[in-house]
Protein backbone atom coordinates (compact mmCIF):
# COMPACT_ATOMS: atom_id res chain seq x y z
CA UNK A 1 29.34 -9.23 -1.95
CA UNK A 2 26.77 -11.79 -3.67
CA UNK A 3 23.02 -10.46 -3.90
CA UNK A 4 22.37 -13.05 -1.02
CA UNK A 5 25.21 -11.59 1.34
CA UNK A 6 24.01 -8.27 0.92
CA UNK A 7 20.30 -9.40 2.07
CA UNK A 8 21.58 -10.61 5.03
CA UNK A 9 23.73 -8.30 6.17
CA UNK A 10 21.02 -5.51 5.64
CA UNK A 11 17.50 -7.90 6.51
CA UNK A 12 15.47 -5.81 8.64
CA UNK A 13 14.04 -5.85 12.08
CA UNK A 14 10.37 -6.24 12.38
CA UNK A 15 8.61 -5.28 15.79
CA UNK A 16 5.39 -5.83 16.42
CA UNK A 17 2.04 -4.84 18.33
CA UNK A 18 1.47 -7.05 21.51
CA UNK A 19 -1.63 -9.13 20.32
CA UNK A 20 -0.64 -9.90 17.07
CA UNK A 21 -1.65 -13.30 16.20
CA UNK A 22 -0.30 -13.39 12.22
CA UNK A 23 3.60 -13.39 11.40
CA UNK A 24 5.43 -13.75 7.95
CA UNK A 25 4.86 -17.34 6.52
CA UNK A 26 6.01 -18.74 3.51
CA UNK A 27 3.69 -18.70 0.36
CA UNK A 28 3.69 -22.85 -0.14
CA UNK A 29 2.41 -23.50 2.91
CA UNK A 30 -0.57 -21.07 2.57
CA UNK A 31 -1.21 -22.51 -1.12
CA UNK A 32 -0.85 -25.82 0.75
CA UNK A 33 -4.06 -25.12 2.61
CA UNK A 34 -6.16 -23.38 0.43
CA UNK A 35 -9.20 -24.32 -1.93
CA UNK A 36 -8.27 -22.73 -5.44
CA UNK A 37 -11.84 -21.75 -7.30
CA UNK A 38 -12.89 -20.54 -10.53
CA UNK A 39 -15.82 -18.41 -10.81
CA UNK A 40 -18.15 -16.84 -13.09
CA UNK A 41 -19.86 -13.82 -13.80
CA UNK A 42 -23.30 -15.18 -12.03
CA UNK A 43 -20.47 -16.06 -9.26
CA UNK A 44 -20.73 -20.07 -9.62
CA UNK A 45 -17.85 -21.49 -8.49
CA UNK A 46 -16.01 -24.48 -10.14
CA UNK A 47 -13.10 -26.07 -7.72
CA UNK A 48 -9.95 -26.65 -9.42
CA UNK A 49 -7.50 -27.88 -6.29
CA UNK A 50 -8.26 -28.74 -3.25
CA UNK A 51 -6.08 -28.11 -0.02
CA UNK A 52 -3.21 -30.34 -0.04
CA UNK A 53 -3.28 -30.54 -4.08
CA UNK A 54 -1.87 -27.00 -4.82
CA UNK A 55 1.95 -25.73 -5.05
CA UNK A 56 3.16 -22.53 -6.22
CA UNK A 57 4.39 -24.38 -9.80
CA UNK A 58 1.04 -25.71 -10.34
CA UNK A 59 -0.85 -21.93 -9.57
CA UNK A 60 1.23 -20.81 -12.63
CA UNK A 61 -0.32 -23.20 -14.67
CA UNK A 62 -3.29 -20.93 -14.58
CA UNK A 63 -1.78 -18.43 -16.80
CA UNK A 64 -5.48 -17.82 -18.63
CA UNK A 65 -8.94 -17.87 -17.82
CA UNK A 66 -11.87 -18.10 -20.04
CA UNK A 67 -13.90 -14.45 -20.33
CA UNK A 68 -15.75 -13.32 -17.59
CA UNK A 69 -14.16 -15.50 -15.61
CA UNK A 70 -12.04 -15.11 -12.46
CA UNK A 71 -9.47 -16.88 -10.01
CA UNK A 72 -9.62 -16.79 -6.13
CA UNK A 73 -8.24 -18.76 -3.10
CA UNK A 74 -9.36 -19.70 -0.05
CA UNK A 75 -8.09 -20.05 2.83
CA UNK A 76 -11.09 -20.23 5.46
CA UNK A 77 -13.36 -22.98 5.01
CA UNK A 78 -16.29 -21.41 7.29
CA UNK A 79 -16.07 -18.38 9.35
CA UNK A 80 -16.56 -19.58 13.35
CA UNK A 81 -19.79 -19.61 14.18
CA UNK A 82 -21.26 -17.29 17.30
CA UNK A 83 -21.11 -19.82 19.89
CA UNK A 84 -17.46 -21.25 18.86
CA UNK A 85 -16.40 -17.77 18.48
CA UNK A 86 -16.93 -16.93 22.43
CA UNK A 87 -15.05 -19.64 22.95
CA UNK A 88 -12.23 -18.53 20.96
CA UNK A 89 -11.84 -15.36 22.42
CA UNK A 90 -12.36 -17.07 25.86
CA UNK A 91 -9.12 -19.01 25.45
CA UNK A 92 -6.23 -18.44 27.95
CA UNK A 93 -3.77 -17.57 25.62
CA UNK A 94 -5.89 -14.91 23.53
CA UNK A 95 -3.93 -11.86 23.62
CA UNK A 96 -5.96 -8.49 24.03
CA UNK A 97 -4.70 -5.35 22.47
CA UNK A 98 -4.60 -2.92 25.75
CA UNK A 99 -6.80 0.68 25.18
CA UNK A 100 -7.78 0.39 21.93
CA UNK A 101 -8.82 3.84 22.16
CA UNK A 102 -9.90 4.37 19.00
CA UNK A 103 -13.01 6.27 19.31
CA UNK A 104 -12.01 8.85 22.06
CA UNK A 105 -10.37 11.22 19.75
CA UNK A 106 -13.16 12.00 17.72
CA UNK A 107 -16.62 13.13 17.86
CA UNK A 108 -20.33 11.84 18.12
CA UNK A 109 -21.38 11.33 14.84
CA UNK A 110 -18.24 9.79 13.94
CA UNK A 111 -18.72 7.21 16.40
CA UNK A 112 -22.53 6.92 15.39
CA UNK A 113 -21.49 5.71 11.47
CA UNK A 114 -18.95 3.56 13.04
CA UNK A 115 -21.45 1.78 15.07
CA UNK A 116 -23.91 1.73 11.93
CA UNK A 117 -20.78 0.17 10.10
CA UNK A 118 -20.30 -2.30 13.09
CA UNK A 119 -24.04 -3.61 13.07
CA UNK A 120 -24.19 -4.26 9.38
CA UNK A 121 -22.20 -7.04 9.91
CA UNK A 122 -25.07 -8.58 12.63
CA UNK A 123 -27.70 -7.45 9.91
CA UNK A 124 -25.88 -9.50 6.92
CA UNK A 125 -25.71 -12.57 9.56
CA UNK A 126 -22.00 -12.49 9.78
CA UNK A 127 -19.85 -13.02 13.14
CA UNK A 128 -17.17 -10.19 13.34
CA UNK A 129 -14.11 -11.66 13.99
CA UNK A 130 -15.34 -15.58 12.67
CA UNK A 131 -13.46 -15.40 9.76
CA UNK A 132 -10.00 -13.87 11.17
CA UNK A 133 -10.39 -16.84 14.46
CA UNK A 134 -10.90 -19.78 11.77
CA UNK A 135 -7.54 -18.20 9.88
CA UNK A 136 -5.91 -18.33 13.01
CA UNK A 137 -6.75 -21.50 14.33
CA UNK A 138 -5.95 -22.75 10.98
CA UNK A 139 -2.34 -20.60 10.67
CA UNK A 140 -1.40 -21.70 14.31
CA UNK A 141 -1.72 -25.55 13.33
CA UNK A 142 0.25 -24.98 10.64
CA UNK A 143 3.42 -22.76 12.53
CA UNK A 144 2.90 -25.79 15.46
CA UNK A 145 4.24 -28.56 12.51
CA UNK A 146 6.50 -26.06 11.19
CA UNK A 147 7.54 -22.86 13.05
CA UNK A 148 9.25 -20.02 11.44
CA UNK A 149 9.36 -16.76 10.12
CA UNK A 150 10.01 -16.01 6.35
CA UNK A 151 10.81 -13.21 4.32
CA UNK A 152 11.09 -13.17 0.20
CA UNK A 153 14.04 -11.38 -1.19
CA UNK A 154 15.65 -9.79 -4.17
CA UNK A 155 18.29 -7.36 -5.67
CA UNK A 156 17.91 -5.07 -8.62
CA UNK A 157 20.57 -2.65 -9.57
CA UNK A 158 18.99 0.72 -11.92
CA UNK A 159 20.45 3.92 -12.00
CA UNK A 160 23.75 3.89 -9.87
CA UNK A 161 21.71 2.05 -7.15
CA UNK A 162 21.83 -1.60 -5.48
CA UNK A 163 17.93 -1.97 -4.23
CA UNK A 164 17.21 -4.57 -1.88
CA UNK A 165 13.53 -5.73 -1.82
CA UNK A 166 12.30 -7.06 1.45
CA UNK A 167 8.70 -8.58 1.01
CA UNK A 168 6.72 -10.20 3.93
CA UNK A 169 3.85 -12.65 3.09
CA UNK A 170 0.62 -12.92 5.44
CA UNK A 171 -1.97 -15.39 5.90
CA UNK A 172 -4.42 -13.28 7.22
CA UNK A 173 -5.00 -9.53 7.55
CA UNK A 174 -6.90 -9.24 10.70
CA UNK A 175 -7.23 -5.60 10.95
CA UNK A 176 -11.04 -5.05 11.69
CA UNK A 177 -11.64 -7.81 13.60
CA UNK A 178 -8.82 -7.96 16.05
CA UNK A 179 -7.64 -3.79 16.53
CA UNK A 180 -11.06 -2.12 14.90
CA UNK A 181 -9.28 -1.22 12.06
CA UNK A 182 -10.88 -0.89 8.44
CA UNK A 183 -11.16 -4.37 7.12
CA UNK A 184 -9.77 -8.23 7.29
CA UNK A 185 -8.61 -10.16 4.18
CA UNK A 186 -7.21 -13.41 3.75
CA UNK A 187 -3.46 -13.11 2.63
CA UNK A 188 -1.54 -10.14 2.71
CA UNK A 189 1.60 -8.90 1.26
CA UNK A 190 4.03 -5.98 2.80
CA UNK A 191 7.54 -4.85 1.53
CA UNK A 192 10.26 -2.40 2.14
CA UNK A 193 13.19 -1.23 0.15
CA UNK A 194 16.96 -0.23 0.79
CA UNK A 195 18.87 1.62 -1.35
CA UNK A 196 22.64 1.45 -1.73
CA UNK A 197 24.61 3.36 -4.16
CA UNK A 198 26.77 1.44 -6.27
CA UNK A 199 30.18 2.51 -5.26
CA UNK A 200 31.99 0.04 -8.34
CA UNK A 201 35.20 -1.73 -6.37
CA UNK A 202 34.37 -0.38 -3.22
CA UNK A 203 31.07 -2.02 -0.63
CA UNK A 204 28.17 -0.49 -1.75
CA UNK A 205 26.86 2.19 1.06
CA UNK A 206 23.26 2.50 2.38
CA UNK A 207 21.65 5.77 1.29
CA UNK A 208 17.65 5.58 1.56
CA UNK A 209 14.92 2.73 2.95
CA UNK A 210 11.26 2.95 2.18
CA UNK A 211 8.26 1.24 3.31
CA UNK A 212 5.00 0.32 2.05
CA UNK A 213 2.39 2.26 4.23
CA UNK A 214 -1.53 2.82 4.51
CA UNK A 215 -2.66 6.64 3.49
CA UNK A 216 1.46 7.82 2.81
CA UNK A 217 2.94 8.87 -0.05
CA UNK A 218 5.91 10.47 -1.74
CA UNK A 219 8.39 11.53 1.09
CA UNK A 220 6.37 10.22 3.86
CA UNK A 221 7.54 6.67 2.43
CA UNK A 222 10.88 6.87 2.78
CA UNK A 223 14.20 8.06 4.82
CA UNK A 224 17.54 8.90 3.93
CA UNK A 225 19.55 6.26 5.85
CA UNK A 226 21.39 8.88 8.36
CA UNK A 227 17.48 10.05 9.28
CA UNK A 228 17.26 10.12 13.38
CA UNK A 229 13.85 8.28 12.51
CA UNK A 230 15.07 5.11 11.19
CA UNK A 231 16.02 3.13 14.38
CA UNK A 232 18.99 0.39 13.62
CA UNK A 233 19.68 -2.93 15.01
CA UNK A 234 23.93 -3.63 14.82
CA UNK A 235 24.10 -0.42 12.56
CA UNK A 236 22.95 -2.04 9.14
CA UNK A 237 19.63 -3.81 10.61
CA UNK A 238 16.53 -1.36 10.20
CA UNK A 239 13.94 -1.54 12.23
CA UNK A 240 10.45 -1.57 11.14
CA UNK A 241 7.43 -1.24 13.34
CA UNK A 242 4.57 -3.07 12.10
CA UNK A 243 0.66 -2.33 12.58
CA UNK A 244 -1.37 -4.78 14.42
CA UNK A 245 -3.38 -6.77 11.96
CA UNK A 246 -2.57 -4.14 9.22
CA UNK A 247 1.12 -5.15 8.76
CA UNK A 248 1.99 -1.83 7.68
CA UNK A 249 5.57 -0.76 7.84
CA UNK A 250 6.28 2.80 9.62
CA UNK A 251 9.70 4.48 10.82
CA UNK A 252 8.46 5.32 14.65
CA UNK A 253 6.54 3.63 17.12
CA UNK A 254 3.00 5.11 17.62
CA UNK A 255 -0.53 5.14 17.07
CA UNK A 256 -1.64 6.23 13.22
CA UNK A 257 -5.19 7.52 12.85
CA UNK A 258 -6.58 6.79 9.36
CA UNK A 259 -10.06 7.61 7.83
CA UNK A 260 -12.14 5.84 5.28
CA UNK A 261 -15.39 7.39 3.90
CA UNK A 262 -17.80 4.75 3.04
CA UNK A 263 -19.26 4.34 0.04
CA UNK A 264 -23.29 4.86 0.44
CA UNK A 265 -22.42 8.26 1.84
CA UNK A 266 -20.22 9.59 -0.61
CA UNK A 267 -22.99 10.90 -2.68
CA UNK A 268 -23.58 13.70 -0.10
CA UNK A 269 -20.31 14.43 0.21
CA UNK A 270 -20.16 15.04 -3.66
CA UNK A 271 -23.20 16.91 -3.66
CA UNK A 272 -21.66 19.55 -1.37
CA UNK A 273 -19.07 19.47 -3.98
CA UNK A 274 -21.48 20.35 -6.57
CA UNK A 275 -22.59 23.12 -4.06
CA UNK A 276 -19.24 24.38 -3.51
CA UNK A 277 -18.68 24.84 -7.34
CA UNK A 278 -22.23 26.71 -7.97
CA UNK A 279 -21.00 29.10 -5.47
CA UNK A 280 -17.92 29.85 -6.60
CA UNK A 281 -17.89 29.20 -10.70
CA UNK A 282 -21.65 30.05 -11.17
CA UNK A 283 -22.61 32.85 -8.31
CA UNK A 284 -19.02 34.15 -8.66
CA UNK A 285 -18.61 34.15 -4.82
CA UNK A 286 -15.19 35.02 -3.55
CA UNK A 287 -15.02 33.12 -0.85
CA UNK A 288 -15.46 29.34 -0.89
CA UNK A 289 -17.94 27.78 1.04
CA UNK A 290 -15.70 24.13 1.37
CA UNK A 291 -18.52 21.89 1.97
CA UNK A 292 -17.02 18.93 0.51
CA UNK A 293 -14.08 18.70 2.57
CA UNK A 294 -16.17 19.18 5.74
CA UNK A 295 -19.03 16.77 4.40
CA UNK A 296 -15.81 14.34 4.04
CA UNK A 297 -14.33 15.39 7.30
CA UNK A 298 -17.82 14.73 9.32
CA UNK A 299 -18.74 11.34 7.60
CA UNK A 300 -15.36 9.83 7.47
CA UNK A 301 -14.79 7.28 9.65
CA UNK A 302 -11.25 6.77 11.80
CA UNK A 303 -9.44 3.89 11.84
CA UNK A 304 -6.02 3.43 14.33
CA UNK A 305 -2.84 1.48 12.84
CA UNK A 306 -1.55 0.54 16.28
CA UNK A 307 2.32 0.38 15.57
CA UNK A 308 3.28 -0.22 19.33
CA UNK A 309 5.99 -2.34 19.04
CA UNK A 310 5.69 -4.13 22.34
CA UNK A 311 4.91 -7.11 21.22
CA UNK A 312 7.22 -10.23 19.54
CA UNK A 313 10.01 -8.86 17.49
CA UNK A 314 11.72 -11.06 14.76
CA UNK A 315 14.87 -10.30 12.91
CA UNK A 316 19.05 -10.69 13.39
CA UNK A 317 19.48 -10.36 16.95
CA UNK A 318 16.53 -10.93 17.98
CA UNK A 319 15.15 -13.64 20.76
């Protein structure tokens, strides 16, 4: 089989959370409609292409910047302001994730830093949400001219195995501002693997897939291809179940709690730390107090990957 023939017949099936408003584009047509800047270190920004003027062949003409220096695109021209915002989410087709029920499987405090984290947005004079709507009024004109789902390929063969690389490019990642997760970012990239071993003469059998994840690693990334978990379209056809907004891969359908500790309270959870080694390295105390894991425990916020898969679903077979 050629390295294209072997993509196809193993391209994977991606299901999705209902309310997701953000599906695999193709990278020209984001650089298409983005502002490419160059900034320095006092953060004035130069513009070097405007939207219509950049291509992927004329990005990789930026191969060096001067020092101090730095490249970024974008893709939003203004976040939405309050008023146009409301009307956004007032729209008739503006899907609504059902019980994001986030906050009901954890405690008080928990729910007081994540309404702390929620207000500093207000406080900063930034709509939550403006930015993601303006991406997706912006990414919905642009599937209306030319609708269709992408994915990026390519084969490598190391060490007895035939990888296929799936990888899924995103215009937006609306996490936060659409399913509460922990933050939106223009563009996004996801990927998962299938391994093959090389069998010489004879078609090359599936033996593992792995996907990219948020918070997994090691074994929790991947599946040997007989594993009950991975779900198969037409028996060569994995299925993937992507989070809303997140576009993280998992095995399952489900709900994935995450946390994130912010960053102005990590000092106290470091002091306990220091605590917790006076006790035991300096006072010689047998048993260990462990207030830095329950410092981290308590001030962590949590964060749900909603991988529901009852949404659109795109793929071979697939409406």
């Amino acid at each position: 089989m050629s390295d294209l023939e072997l993509l196809r017949r193993y391209e994977p099936v991606v299901r999705y959370t209902n309310g997701e408003m953000f599906f695999p584009c193709t990278v020209d047509e984001y650089l298409a409609q983005c502002h490419l800047w160059m900034a320095d270190q006092e953060r004035q920004a130069t513009l070097l292409a405007q939207p219509g003027e950049l291509t992927t062949d004329r990005l990789a003409t930026y191969r060096t910047v001067p020092r101090e220096h730095r490249l970024y695109l974008q893709y939003v021209d203004a976040p939405l302001n309050a008023i146009a915002y409301q009307r956004w989410l007032q729209r008739p087709d503006h899907p609504v994730l059902p019980n994001p029920n986030r906050l009901q499987r954890v405690g008080l405090m928990t729910r007081i830093f994540d309404g702390i984290f929620y207000l500093a947005l207000l406080v900063r004079g930034r709509v939550p949400g403006g930015t993601a709507a303006a991406a997706q009024i912006k990414y919905a004109a642009g599937q209306r001219e030319a609708p269709r789902r992408v994915y990026y390929g390519r084969v490598v063969r190391d060490g007895g195995y035939i990888i296929l690389h799936y990888l899924f490019f995103f215009a937006m990642n609306d996490w936060r501002s659409s399913f509460h997760g922990v933050n939106d970012h223009e563009s996004d990239w996801e990927q998962i693997f299938i391994y093959l071993s090389d069998e010489g003469d004879a078609p090359p059998q599936p033996r593992w897939v792995a996907f990219a994840s948020h918070d997994f690693s090691g074994d929790d990334l991947r599946r040997r291809w007989d594993d009950p978990e991975v779900e198969r379209v037409g028996e060569t056809h994995p299925v993937i179940y992507a989070g809303a907004g997140s576009h993280a891969s998992y095995f399952t359908r489900g709900e994935y709690l995450m946390q994130t500790e912010p960053q102005a309270l990590r000092s106290i959870a470091n002091f306990g730390g220091a605590i917790d080694r006076l006790w035991t390295k300096s006072l010689r105390q047998g048993t260990p107090l462990n207030l830095e894991t329950g410092l981290r425990g308590l001030l962590s916020i949590p964060f749900v990957d909603y991988a529901r898969g009852d949404g659109p679903s795109i793929g071979p077979q697939q409406a």
